[in-house]
N, C-alpha and C. Protein backbone atom coordinates (compact mmCIF):
# COMPACT_ATOMS: atom_id res chain seq x y z
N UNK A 1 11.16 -28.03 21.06
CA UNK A 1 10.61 -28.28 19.73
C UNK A 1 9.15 -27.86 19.65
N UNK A 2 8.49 -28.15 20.66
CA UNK A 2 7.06 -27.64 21.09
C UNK A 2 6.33 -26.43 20.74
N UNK A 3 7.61 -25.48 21.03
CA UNK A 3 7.78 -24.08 20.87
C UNK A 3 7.83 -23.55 19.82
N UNK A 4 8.99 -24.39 18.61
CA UNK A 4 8.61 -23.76 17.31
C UNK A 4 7.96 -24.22 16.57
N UNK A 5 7.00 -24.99 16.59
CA UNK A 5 6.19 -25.99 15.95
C UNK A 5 5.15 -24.86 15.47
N UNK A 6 4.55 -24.12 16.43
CA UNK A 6 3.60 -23.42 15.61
C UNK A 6 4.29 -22.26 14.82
N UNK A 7 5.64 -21.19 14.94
CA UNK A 7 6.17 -21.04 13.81
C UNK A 7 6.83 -21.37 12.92
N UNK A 8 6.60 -22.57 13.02
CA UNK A 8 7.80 -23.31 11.07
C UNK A 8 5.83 -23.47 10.80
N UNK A 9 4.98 -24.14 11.60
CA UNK A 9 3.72 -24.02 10.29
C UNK A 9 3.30 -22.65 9.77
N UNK A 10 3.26 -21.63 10.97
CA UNK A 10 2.96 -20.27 10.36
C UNK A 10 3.96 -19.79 9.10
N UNK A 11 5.11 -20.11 9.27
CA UNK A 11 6.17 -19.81 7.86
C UNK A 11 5.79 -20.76 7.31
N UNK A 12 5.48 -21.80 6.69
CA UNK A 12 5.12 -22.59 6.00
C UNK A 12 3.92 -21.76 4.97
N UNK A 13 2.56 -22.05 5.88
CA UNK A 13 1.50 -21.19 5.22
C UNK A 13 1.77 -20.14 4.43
N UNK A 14 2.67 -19.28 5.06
CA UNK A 14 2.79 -18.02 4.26
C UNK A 14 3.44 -18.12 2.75
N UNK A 15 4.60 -19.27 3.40
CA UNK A 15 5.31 -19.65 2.15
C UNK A 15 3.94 -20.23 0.63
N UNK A 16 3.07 -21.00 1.56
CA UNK A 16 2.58 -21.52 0.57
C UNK A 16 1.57 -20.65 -0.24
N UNK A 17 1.82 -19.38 0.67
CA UNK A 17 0.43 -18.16 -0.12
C UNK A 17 1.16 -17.84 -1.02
N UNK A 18 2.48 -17.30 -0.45
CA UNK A 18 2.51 -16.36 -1.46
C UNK A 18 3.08 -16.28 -2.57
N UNK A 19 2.68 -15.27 -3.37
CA UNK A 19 1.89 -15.19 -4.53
C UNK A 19 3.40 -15.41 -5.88
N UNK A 20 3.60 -16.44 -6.80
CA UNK A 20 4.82 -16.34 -7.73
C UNK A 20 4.36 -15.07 -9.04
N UNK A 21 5.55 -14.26 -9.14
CA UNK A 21 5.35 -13.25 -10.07
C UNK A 21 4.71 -13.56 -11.41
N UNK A 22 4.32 -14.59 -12.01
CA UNK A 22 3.33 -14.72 -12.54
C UNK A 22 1.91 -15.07 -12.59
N UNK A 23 1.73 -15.41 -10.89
CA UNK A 23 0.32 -15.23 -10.42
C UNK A 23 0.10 -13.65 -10.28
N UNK A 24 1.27 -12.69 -10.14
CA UNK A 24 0.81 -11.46 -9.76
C UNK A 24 0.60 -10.70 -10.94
N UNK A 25 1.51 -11.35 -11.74
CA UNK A 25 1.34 -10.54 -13.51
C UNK A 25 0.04 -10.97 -13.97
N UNK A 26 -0.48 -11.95 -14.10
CA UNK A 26 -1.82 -12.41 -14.32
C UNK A 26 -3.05 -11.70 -13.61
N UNK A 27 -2.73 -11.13 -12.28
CA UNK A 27 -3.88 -10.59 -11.74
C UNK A 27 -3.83 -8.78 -12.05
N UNK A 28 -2.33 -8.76 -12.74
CA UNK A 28 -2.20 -7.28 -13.08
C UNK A 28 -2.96 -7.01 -14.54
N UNK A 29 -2.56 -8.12 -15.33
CA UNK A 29 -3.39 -7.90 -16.55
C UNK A 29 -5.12 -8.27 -16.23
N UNK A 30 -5.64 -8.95 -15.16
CA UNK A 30 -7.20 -8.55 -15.01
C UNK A 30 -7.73 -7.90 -14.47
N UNK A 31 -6.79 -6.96 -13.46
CA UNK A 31 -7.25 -5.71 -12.96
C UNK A 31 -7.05 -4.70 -14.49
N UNK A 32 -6.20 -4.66 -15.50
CA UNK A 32 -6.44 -3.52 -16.50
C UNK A 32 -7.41 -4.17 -17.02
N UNK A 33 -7.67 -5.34 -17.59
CA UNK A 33 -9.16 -5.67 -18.49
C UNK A 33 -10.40 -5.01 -17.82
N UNK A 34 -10.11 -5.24 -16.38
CA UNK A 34 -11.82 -4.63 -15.64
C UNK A 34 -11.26 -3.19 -15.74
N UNK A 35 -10.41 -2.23 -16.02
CA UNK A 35 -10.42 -1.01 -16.37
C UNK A 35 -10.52 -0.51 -18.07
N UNK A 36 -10.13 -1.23 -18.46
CA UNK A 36 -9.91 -1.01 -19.81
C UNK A 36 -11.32 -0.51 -20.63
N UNK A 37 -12.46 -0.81 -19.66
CA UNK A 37 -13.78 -0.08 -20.86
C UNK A 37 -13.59 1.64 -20.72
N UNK A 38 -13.46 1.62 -19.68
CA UNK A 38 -13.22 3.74 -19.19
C UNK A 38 -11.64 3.91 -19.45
N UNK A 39 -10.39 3.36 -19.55
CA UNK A 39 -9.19 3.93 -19.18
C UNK A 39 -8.41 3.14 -20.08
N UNK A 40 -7.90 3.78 -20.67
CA UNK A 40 -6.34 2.64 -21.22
C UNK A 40 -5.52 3.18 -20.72
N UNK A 41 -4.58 1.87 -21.10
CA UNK A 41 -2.96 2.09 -20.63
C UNK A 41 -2.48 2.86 -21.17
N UNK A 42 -1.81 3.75 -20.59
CA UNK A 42 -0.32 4.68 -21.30
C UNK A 42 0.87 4.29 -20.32
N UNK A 43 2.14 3.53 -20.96
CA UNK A 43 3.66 3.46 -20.59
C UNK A 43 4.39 4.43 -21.54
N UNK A 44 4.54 4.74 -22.56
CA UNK A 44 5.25 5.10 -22.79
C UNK A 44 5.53 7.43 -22.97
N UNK A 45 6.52 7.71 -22.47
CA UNK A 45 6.22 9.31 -22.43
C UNK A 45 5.74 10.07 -20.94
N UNK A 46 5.89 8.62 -19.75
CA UNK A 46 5.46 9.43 -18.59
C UNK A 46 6.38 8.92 -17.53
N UNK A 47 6.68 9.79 -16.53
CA UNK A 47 7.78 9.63 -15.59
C UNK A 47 7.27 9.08 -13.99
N UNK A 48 7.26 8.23 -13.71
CA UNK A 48 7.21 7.38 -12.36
C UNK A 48 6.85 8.60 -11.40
N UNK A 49 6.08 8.60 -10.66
CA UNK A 49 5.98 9.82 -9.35
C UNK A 49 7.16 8.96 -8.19
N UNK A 50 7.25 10.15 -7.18
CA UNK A 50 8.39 9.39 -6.76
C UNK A 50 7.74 9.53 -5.84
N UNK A 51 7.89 8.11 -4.88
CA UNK A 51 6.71 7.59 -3.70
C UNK A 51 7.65 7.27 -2.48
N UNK A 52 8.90 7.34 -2.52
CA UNK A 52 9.64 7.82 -1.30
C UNK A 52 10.64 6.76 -1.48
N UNK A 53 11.19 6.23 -0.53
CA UNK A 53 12.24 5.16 -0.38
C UNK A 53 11.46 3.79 -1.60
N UNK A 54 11.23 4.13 -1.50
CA UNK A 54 10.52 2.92 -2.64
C UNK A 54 10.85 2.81 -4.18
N UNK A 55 11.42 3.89 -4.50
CA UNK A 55 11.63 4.34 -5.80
C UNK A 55 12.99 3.68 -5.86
N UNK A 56 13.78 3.62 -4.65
CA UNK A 56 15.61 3.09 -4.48
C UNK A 56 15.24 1.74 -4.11
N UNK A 57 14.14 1.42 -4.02
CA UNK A 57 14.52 -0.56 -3.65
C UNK A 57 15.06 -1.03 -5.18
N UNK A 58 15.36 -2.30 -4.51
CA UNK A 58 15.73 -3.55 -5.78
C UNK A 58 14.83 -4.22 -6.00
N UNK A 59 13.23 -4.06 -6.62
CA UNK A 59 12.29 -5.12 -6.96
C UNK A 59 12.93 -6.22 -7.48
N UNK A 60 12.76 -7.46 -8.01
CA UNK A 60 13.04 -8.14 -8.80
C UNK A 60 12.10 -8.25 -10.19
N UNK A 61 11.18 -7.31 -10.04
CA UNK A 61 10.18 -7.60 -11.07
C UNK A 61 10.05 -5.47 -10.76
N UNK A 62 9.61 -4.80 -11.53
CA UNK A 62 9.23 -3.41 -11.44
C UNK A 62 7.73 -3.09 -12.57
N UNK A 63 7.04 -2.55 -12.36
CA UNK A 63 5.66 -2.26 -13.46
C UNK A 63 5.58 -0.97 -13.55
N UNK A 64 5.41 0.00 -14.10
CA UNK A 64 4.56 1.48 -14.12
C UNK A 64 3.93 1.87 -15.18
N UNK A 65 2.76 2.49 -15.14
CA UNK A 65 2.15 3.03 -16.39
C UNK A 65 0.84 3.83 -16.00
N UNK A 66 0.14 4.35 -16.37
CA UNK A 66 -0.57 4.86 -16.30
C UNK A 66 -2.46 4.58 -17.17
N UNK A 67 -3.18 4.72 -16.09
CA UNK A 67 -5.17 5.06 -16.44
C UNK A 67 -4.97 6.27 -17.04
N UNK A 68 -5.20 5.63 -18.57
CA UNK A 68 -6.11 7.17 -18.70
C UNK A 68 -7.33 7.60 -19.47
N UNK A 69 -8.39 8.56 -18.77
CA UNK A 69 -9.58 7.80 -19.48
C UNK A 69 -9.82 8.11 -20.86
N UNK A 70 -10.56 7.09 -21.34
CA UNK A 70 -11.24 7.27 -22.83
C UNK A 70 -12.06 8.62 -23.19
N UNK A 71 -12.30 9.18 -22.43
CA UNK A 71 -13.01 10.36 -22.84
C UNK A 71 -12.75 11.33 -21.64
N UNK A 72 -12.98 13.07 -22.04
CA UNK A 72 -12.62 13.54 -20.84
C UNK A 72 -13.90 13.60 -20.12
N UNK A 73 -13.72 13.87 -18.77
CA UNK A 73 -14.40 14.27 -17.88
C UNK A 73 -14.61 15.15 -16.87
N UNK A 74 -15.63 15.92 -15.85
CA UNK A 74 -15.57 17.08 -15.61
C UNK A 74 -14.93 16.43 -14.13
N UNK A 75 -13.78 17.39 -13.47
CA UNK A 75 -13.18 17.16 -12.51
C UNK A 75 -13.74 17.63 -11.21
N UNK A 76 -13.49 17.32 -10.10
CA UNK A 76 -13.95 18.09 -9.22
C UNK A 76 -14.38 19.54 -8.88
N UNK A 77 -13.43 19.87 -9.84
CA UNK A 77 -13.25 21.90 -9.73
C UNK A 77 -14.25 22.31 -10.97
N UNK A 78 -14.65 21.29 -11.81
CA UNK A 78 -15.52 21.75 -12.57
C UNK A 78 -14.81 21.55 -13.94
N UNK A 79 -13.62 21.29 -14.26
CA UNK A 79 -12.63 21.94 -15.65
C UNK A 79 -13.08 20.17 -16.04
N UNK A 80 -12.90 20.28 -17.67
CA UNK A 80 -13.07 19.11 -18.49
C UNK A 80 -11.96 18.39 -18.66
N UNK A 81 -11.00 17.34 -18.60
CA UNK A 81 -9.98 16.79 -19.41
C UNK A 81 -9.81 15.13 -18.94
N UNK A 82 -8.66 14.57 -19.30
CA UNK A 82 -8.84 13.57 -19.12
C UNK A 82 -8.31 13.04 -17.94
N UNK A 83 -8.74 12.08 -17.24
CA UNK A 83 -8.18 11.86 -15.73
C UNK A 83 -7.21 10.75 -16.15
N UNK A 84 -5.91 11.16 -15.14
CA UNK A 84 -5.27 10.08 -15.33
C UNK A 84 -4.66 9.90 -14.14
N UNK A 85 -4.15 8.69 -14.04
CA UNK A 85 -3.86 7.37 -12.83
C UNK A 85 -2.57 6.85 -13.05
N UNK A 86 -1.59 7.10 -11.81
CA UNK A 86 -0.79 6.49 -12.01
C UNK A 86 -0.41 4.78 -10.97
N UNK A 87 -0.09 4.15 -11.61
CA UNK A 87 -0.33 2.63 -11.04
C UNK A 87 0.93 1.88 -11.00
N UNK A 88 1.38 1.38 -9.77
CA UNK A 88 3.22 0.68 -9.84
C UNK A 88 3.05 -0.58 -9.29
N UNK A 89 3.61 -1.68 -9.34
CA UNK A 89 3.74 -2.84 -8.88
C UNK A 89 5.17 -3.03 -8.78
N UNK A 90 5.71 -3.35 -7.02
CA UNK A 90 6.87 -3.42 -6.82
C UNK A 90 7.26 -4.78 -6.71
N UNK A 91 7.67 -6.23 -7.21
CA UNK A 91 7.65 -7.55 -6.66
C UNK A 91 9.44 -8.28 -6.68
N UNK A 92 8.99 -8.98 -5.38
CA UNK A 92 10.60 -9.17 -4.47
C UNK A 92 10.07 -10.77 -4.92
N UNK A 93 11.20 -11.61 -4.92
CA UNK A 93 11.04 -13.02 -5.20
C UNK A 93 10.89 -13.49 -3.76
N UNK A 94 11.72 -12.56 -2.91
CA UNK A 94 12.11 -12.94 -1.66
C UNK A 94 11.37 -12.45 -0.72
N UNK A 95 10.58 -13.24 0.41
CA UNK A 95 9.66 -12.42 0.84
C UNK A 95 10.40 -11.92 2.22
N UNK A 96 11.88 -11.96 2.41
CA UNK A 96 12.31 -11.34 2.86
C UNK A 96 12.66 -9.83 3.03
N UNK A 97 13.30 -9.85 1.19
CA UNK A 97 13.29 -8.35 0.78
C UNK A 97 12.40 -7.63 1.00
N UNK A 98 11.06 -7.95 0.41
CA UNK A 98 9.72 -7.40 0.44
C UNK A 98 9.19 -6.71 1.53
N UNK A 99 9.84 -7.63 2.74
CA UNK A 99 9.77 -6.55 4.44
C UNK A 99 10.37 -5.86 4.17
N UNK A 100 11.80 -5.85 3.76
CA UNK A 100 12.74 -5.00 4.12
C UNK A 100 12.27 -3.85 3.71
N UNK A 101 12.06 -4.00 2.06
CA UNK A 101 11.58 -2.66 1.33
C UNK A 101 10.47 -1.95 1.36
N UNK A 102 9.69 -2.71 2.33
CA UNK A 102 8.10 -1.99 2.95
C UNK A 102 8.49 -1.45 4.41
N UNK A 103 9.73 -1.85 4.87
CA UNK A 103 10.06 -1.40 6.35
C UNK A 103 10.69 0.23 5.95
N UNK A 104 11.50 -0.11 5.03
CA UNK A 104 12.18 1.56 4.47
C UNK A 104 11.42 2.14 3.66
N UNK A 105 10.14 1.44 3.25
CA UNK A 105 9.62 2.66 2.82
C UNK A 105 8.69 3.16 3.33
N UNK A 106 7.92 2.61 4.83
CA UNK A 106 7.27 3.37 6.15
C UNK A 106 8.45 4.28 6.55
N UNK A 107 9.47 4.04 6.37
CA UNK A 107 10.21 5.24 7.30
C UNK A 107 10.28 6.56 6.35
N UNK A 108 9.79 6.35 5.19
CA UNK A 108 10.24 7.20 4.19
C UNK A 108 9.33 7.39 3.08
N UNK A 109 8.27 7.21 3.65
CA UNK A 109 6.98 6.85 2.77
C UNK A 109 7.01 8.16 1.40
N UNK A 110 5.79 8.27 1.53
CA UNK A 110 5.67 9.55 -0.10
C UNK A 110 5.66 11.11 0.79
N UNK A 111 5.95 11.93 0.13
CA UNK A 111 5.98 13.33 0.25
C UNK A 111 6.94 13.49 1.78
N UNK A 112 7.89 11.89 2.09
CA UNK A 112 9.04 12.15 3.27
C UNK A 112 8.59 11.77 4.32
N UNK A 113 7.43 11.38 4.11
CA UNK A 113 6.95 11.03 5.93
C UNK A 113 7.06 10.32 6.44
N UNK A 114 7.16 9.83 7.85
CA UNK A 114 7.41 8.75 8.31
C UNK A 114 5.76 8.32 8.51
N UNK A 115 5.67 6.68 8.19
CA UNK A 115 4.66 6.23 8.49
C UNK A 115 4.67 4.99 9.56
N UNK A 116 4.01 4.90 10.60
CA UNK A 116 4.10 3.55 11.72
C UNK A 116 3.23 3.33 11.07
N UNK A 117 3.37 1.83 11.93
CA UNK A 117 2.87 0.46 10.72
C UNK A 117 1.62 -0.13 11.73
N UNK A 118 0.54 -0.05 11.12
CA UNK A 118 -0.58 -0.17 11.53
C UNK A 118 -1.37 1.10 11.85
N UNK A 119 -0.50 2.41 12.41
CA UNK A 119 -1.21 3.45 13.09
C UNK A 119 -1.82 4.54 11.45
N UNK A 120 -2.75 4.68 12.09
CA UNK A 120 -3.76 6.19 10.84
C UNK A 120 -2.57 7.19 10.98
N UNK A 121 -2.76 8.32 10.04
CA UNK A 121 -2.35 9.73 10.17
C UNK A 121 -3.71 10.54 9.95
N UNK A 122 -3.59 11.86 10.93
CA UNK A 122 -5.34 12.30 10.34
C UNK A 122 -4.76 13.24 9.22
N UNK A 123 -3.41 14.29 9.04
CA UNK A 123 -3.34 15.27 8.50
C UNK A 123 -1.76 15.00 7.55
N UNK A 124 -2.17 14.65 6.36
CA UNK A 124 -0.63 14.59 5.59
C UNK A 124 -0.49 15.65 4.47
N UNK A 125 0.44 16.26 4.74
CA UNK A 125 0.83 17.43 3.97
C UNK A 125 0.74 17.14 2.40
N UNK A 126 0.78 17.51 1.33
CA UNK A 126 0.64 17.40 -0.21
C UNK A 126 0.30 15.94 -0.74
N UNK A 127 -0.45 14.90 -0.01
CA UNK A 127 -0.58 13.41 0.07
C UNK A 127 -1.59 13.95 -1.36
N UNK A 128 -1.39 12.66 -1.95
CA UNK A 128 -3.03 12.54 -2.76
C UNK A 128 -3.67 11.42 -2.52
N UNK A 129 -4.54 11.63 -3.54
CA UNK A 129 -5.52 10.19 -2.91
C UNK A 129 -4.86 9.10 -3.61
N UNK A 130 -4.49 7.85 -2.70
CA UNK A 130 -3.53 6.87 -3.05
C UNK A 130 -4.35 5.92 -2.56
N UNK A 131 -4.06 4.20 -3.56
CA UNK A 131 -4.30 3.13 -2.87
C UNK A 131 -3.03 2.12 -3.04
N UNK A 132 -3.10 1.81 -1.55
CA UNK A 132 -1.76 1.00 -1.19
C UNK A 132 -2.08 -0.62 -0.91
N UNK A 133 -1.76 -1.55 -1.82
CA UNK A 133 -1.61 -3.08 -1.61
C UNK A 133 -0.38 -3.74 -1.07
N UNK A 134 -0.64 -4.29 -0.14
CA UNK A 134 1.16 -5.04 0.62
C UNK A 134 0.83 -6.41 0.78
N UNK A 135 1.62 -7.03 -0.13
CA UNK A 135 1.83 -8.57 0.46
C UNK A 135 2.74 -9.16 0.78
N UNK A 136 2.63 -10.67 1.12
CA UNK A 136 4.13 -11.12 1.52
C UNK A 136 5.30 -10.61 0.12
N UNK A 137 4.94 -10.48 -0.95
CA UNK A 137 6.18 -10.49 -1.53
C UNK A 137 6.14 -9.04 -2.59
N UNK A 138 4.75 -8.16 -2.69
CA UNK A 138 4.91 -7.03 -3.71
C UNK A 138 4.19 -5.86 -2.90
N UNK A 139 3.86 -4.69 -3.70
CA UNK A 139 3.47 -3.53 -3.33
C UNK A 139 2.78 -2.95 -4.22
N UNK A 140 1.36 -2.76 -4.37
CA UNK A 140 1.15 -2.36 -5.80
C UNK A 140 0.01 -0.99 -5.28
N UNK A 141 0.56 0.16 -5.81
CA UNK A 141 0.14 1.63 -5.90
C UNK A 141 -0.22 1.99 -6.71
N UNK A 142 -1.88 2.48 -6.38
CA UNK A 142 -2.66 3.71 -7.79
C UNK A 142 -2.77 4.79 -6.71
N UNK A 143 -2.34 6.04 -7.64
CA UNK A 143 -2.61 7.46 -6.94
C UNK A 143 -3.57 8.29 -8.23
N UNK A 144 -3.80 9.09 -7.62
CA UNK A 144 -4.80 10.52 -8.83
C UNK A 144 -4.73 11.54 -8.08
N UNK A 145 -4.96 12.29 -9.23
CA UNK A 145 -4.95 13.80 -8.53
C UNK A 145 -6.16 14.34 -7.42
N UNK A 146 -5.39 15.59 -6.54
CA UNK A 146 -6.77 15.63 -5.86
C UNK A 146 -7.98 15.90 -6.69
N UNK A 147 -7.78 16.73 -7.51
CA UNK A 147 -8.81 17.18 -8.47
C UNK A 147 -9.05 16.15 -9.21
N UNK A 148 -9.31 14.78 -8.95
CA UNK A 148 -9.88 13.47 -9.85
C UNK A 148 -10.84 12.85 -8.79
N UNK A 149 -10.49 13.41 -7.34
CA UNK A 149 -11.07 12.38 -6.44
C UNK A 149 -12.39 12.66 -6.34
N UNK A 150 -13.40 11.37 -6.24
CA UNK A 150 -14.48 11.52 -5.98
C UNK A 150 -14.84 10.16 -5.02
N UNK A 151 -15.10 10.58 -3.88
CA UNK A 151 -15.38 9.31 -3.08
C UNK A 151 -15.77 8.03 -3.62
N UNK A 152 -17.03 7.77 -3.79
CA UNK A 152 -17.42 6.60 -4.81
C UNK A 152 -17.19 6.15 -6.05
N UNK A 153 -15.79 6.73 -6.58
CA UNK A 153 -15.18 5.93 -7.97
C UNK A 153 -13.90 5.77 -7.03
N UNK A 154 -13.44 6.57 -5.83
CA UNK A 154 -12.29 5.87 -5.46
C UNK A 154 -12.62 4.67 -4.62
N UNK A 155 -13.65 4.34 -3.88
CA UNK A 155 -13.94 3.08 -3.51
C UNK A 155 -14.13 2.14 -4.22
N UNK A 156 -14.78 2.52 -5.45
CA UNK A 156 -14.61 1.51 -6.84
C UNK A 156 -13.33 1.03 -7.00
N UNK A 157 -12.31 1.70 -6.70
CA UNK A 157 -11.15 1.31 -7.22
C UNK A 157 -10.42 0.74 -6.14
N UNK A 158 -10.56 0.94 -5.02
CA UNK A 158 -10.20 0.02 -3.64
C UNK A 158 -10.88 -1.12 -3.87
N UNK A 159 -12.14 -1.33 -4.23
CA UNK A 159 -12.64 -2.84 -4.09
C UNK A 159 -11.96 -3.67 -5.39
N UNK A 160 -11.77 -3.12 -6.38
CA UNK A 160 -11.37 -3.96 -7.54
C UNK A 160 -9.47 -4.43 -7.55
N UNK A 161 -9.05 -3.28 -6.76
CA UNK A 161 -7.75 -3.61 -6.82
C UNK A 161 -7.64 -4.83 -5.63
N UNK A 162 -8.44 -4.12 -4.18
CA UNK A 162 -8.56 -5.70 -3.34
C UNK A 162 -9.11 -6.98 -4.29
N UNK A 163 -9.74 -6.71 -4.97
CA UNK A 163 -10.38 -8.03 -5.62
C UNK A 163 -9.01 -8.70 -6.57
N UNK A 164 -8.86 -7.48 -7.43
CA UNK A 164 -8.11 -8.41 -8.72
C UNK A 164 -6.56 -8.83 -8.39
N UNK A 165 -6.12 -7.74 -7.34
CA UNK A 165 -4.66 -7.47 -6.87
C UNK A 165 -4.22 -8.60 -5.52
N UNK A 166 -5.09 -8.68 -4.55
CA UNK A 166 -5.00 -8.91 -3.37
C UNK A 166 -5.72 -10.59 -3.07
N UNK A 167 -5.49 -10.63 -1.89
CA UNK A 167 -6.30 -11.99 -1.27
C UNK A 167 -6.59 -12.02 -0.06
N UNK A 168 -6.66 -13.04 0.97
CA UNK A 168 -7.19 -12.38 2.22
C UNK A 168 -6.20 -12.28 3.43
N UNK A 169 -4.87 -11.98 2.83
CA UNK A 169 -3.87 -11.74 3.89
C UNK A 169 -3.38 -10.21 3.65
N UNK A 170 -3.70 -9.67 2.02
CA UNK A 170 -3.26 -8.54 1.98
C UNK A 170 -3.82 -7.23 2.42
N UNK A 171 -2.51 -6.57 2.70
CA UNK A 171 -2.90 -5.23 3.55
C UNK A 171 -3.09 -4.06 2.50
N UNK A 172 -3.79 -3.75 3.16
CA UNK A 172 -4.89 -1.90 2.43
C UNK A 172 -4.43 -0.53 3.10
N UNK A 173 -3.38 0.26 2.13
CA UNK A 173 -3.39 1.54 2.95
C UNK A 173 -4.17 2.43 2.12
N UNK A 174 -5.37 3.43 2.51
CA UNK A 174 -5.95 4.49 1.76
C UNK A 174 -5.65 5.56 2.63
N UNK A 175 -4.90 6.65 1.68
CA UNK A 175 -4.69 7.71 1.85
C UNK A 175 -5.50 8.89 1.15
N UNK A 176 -6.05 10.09 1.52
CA UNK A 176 -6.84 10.88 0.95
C UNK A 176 -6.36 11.98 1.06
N UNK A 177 -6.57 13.12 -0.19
CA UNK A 177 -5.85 14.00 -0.53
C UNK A 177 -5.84 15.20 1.17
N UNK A 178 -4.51 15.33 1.38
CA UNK A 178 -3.76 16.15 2.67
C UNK A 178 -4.10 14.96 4.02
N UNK A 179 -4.57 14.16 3.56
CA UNK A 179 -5.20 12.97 4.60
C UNK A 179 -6.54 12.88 5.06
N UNK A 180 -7.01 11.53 5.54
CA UNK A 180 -6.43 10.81 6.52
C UNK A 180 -5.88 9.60 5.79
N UNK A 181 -4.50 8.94 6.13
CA UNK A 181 -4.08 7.79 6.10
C UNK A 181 -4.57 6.90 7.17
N UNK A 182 -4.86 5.69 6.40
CA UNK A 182 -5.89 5.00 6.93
C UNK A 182 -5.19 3.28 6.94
N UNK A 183 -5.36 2.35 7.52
CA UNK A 183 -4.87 0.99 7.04
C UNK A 183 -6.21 0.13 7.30
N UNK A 184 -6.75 -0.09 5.58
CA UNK A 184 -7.82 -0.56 5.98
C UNK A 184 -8.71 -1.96 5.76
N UNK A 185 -7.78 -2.50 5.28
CA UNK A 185 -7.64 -3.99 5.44
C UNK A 185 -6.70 -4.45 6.03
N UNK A 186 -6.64 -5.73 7.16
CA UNK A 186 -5.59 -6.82 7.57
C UNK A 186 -4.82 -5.40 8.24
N UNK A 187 -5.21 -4.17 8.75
CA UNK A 187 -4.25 -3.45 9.48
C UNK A 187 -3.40 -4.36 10.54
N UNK A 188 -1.75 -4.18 9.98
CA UNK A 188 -1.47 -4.76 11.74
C UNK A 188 -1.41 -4.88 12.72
N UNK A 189 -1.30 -5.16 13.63
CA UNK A 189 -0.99 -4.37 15.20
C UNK A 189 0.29 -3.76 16.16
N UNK A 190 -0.50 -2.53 15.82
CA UNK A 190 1.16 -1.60 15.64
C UNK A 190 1.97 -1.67 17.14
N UNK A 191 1.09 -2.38 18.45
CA UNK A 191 1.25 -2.90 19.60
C UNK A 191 2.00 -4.02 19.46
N UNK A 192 2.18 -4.92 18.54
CA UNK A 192 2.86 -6.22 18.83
C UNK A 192 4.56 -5.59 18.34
N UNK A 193 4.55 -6.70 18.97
CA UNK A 193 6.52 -7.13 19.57
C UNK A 193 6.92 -7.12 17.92
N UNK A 194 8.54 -6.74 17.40
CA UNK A 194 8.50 -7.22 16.18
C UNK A 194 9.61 -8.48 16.97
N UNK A 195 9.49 -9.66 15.75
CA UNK A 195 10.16 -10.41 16.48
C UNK A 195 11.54 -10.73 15.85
């Protein structure tokens, strides 16, 4: 009994974090308010990017839509228009599923790749710049084009999505256009046992 005492409290805790789909809908509508002075929403007229095995799970809850900004702006390459963002929230009731469908979709991540769990990639073929949120029970993804990326508005947008999206168990994947994939919050340890 000794033995599982410290995992029924560790499942306990987790149980008690994590997050019910209307704590996560609530933090989805104040991550768009803190975007909403530069970007509105567009849902309707645009087609989901397809982000690998992830696109075939069974969420119990599904989100997509798109940043796009209020005015255009000059892109990396120099050309004027408007930048736009695409943003998904995947949420499992079950924080069982939620492994499952973050386990198949490391094997099958975006543009086919296999991703290990905890380890960087330095070089990913047609990747863009993506930010990846994982918790016990959802998955929530903003990508942009390479030609949108600019280091210091995409760290803007890593800190606000950790802020408005996340808490202090959730995991951070940043990926940058052809790479490096990075895990950069709560990375796991891609050394431990699964149990």
């Amino acid at each position: 009994m000794k033995k599982l005492l410290p995992l029924f409290i560790t499942l306990s805790f987790l149980q008690i974090q994590a997050q019910s789909l209307g704590e996560v809908q609530a933090k989805m509508d104040s991550f768009q308010a803190w975007a909403s002075e530069k970007y509105e929403v567009k849902e309707m007229n645009i087609a989901e990017p397809v982000w690998g095995a992830l696109n075939n799970s069974d969420p119990d809850y599904h989100l997509y839509f798109q940043f796009k900004s209020r005015e255009k702006t000059e892109d990396n390459l120099g050309r004027k228009g408007y930048a736009k963002m695409d943003v998904a929230l995947y949420y499992y009731n079950d924080e069982e599923d939620a492994t499952y469908a973050l386990d198949a979709w490391l094997k099958e991540f975006m543009e086919g790749k296999t991703v290990r769990i905890g380890r960087p990639v330095r070089t990913y073929e047609y990747a863009k710049p993506t930010i990846v949120l994982m918790d016990e029970k959802y998955i929530a993804i903003l990508q942009m084009k390479c030609s949108d990326y600019f280091q210091e508005d995409f760290d803007e947008w890593v800190r606000s999505m950790e802020k408005q999206l996340g808490d202090f168990s959730t995991m951070t994947i940043e990926l940058l256009c052809e790479g490096p994939l990075n895990w950069t919050k709560n990375a796991p340890d891609p050394k431990a046992k699964k149990k």
